[in-house]
N, C-alpha and C. Protein backbone atom coordinates (compact mmCIF):
# COMPACT_ATOMS: atom_id res chain seq x y z
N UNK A 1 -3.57 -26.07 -28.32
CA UNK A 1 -3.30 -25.18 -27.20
C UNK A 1 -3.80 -23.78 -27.52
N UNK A 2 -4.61 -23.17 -26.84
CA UNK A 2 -5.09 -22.11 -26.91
C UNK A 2 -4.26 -20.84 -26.11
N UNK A 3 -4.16 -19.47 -27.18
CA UNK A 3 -3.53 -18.23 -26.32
C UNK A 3 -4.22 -17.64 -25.55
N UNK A 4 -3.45 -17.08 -24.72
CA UNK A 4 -4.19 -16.21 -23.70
C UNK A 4 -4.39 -14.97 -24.58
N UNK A 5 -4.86 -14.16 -25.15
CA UNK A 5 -4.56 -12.97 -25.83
C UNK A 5 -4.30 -11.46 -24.67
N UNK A 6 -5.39 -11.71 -23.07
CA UNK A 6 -4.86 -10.93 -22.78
C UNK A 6 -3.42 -10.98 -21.31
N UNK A 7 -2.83 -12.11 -21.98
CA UNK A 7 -1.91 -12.29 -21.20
C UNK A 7 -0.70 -11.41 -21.22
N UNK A 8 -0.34 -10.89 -19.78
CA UNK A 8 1.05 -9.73 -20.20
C UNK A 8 2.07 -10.28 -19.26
N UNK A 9 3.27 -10.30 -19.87
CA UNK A 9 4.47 -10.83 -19.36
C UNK A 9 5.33 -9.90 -18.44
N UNK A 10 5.35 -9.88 -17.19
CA UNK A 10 5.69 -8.83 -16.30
C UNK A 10 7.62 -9.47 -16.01
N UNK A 11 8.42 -8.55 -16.37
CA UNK A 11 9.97 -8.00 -16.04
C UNK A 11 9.58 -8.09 -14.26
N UNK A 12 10.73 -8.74 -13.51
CA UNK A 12 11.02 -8.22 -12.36
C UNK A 12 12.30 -8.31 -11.75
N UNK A 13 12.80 -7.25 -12.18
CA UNK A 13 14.59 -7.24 -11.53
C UNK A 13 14.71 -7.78 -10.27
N UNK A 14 16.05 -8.22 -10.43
CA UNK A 14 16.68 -9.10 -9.25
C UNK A 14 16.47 -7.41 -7.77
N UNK A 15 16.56 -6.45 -8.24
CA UNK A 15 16.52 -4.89 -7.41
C UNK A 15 15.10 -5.17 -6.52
N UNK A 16 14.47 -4.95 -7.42
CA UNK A 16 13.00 -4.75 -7.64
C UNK A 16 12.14 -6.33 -6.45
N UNK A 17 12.89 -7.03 -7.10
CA UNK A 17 12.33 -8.81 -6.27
C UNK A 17 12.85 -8.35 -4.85
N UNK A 18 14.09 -7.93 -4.65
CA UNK A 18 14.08 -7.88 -2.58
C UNK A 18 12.82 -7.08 -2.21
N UNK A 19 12.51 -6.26 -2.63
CA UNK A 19 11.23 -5.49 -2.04
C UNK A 19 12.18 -4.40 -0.69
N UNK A 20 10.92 -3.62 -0.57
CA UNK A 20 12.07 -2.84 0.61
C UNK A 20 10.43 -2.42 1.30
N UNK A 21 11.21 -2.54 2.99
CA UNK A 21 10.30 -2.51 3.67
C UNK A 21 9.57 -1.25 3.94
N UNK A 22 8.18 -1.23 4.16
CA UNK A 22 7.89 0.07 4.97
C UNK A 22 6.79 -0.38 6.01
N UNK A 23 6.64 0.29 7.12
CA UNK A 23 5.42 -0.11 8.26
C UNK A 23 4.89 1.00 8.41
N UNK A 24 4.30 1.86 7.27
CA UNK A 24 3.99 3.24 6.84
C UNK A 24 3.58 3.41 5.94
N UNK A 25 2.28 3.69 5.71
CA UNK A 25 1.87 4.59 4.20
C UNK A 25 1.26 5.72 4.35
N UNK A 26 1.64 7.05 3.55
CA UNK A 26 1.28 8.11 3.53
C UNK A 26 -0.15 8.19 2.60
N UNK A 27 -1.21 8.36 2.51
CA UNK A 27 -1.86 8.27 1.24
C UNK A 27 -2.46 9.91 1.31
N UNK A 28 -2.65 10.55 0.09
CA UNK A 28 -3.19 11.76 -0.55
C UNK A 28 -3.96 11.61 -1.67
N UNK A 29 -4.25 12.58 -1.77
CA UNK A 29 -5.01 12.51 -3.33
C UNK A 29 -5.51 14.00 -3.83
N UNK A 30 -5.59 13.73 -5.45
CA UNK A 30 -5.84 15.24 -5.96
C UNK A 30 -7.17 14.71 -6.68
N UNK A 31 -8.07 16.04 -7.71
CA UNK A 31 -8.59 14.85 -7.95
C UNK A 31 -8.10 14.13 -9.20
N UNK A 32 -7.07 14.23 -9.81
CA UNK A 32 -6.97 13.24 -10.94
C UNK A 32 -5.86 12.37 -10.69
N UNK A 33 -5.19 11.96 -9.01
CA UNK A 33 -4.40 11.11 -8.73
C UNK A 33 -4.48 10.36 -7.35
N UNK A 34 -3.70 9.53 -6.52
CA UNK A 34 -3.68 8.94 -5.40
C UNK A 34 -1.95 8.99 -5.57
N UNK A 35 -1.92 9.52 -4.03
CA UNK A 35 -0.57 9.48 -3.90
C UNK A 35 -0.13 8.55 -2.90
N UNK A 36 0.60 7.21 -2.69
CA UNK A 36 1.06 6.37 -1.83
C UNK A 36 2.55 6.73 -1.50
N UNK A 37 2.87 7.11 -0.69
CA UNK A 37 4.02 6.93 -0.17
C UNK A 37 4.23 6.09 1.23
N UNK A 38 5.29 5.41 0.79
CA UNK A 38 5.70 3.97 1.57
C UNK A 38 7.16 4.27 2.38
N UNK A 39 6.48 4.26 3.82
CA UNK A 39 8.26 5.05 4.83
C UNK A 39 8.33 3.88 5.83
N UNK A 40 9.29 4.15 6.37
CA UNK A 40 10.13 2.88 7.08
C UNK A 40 10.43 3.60 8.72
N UNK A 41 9.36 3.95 9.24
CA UNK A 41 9.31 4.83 10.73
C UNK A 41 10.15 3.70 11.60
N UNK A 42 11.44 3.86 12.66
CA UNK A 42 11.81 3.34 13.47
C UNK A 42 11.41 3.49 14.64
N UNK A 43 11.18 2.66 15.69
CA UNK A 43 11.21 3.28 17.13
C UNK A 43 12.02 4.52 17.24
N UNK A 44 11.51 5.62 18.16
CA UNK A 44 12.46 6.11 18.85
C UNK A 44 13.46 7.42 17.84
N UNK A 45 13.33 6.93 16.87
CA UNK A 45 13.39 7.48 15.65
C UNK A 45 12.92 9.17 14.78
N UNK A 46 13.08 10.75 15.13
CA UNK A 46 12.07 11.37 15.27
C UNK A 46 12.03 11.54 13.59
N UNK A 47 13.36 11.18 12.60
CA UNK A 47 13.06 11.17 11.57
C UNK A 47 12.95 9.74 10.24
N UNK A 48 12.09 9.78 9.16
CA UNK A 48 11.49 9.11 8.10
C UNK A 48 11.62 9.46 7.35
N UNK A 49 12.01 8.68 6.23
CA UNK A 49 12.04 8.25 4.76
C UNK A 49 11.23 7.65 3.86
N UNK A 50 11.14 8.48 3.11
CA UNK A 50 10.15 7.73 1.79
C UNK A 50 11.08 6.96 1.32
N UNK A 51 10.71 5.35 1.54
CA UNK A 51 11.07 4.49 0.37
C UNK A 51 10.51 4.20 -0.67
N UNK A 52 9.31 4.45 -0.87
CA UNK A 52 9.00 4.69 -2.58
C UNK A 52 7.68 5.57 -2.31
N UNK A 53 7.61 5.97 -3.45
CA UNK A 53 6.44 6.63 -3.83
C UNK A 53 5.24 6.00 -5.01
N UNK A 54 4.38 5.70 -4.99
CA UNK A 54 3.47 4.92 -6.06
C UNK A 54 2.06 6.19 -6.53
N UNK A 55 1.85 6.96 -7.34
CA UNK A 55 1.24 7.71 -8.04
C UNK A 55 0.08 6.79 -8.76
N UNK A 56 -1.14 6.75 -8.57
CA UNK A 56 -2.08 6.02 -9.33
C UNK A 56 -3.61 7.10 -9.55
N UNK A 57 -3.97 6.51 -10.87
CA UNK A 57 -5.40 6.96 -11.43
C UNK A 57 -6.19 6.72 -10.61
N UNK A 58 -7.69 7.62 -9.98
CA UNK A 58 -8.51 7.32 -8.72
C UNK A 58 -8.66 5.98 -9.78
N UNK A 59 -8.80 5.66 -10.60
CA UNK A 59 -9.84 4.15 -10.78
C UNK A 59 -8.96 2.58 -10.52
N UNK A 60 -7.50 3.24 -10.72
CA UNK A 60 -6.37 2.01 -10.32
C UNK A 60 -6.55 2.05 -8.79
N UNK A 61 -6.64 3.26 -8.09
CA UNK A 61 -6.62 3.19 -6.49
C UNK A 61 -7.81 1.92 -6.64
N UNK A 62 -8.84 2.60 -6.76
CA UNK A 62 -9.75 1.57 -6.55
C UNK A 62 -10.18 0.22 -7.21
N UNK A 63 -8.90 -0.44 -7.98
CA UNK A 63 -8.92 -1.30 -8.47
C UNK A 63 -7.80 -1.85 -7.44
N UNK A 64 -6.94 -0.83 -6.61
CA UNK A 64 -5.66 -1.55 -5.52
C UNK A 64 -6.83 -1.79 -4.33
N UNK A 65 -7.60 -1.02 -3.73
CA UNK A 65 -8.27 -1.27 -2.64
C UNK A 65 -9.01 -2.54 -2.78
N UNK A 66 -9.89 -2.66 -3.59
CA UNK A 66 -10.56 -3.93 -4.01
C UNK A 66 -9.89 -4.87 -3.94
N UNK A 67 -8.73 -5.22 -4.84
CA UNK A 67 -7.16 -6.57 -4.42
C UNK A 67 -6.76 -6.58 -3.58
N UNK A 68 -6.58 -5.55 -2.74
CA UNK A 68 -6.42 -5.91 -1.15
C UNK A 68 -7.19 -6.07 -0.43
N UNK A 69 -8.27 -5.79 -0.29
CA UNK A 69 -9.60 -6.07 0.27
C UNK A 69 -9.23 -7.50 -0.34
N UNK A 70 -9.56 -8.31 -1.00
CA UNK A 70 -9.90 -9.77 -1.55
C UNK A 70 -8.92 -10.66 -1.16
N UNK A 71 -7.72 -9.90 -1.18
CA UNK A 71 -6.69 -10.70 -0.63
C UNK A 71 -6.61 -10.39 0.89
N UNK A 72 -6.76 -9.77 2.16
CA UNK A 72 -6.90 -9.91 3.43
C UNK A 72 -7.68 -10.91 3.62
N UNK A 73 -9.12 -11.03 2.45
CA UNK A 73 -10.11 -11.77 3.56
C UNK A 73 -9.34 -13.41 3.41
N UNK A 74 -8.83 -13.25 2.01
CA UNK A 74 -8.03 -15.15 2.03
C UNK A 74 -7.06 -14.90 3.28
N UNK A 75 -6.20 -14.40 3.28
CA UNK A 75 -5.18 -14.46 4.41
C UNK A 75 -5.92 -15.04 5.88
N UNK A 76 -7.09 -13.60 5.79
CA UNK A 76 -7.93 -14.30 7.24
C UNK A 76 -8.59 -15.31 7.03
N UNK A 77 -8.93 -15.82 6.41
CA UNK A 77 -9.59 -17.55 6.08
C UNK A 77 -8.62 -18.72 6.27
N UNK A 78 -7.61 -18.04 6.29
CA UNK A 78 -6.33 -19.57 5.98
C UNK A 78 -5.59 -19.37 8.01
N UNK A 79 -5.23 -18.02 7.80
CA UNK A 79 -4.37 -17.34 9.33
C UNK A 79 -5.34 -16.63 10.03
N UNK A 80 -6.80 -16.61 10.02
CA UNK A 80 -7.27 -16.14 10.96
C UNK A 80 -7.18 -14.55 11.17
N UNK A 81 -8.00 -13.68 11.74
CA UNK A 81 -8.34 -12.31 11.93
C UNK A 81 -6.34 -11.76 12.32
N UNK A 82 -6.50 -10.73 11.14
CA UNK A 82 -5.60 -9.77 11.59
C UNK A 82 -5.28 -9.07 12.55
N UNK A 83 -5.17 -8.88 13.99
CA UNK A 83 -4.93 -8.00 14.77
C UNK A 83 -4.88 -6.68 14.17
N UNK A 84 -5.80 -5.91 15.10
CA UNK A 84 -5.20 -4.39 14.75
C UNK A 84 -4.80 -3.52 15.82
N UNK A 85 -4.05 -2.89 16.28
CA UNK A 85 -3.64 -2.22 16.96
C UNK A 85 -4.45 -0.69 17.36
N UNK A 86 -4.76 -0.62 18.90
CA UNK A 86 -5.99 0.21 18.85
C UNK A 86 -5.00 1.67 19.89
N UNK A 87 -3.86 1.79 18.36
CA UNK A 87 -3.52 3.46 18.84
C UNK A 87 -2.70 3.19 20.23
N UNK A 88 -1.65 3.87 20.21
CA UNK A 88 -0.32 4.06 21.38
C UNK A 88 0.03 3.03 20.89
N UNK A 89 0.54 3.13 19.76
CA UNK A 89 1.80 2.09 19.08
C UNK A 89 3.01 2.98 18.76
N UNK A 90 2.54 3.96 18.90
CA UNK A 90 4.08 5.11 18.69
C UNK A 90 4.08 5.17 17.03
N UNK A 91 2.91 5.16 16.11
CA UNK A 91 2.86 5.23 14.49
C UNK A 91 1.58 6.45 14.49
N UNK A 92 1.51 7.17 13.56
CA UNK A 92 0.63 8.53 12.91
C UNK A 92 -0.38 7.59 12.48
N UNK A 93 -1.26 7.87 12.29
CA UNK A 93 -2.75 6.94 10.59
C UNK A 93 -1.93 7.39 9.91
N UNK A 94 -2.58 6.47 8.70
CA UNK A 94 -1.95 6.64 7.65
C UNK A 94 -2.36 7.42 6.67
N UNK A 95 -3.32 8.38 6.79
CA UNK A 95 -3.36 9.50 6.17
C UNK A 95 -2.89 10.91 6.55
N UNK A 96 -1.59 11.53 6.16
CA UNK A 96 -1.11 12.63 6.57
C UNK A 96 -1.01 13.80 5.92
N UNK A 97 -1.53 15.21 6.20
CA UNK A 97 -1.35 16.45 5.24
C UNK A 97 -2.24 15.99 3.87
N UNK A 98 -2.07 17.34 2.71
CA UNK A 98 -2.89 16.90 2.02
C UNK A 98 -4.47 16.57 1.74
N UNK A 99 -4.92 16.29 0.46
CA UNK A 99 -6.34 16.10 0.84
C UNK A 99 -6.64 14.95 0.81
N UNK A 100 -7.74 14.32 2.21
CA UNK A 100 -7.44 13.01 2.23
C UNK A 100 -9.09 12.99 2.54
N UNK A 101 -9.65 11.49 2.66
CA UNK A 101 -11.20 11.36 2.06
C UNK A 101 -11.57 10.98 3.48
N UNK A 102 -13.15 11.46 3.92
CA UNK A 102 -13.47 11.34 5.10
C UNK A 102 -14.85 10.80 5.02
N UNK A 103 -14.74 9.62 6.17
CA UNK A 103 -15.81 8.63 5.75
C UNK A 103 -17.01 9.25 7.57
C-alpha cells in the first residue's frame, strides 16, 4: 500500500459542518489580500449581517475562482444551466465599496 505524502487530514466541527447561510457576498481587495464577506440579506429587510468573513492571498482567490469555475460547469452538466437573475431581485452585485476589479 502506497502513502499519499501529500495527503492532509482536514478537522471539521460538528459547528463548522451546519454551515450558515448567506445569499450575499461582499468581495474587496487590497493589493496583498481578497476580502469575502458572506451576509444573509432578507426580503424587506433594510438591515445585514456579516456571517463570516474569509480573508485570502490574491493567488488562493484565484485558486477559489478556478474551483468554482470547475465545479459550476459539473453542476451544469449533471442539472443543466444555472439561471441567473437579470437585476430587480431586490439584492446589490456583489461587489460593494472598496477596491474592486473592473473588467
Amino acid at each position: 500500500m502506497s502513502e499519499n505524502k501529500n495527503q492532509i487530514n482536514i478537522e471539521l466541527s460538528e459547528e463548522v459542518a451546519e454551515g450558515t447561510y448567506s445569499n450575499l457576498a461582499i468581495i474587496t481587495h487590497s493589493h496583498s489580500e481578497f476580502v469575502i464577506d458572506f451576509v444573509k440579506l432578507m426580503p424587506g429587510i433594510q438591515k445585514a449581517k456579516v456571517k463570516s468573513r474569509i480573508i485570502l492571498t490574491p493567488e488562493h482567490a484565484k485558486r477559489l475562482y478556478k474551483a468554482l469555475a470547475e465545479n459550476i460547469k459539473k453542476y451544469e452538466s449533471v442539472h443543466g444551466p444555472i439561471k441567473e437573475s437579470k437585476g430587480g431581485d431586490g439584492y446589490p452585485p456583489f461587489s460593494l465599496g472598496g477596491p474592486t476589479a473592473q473588467a
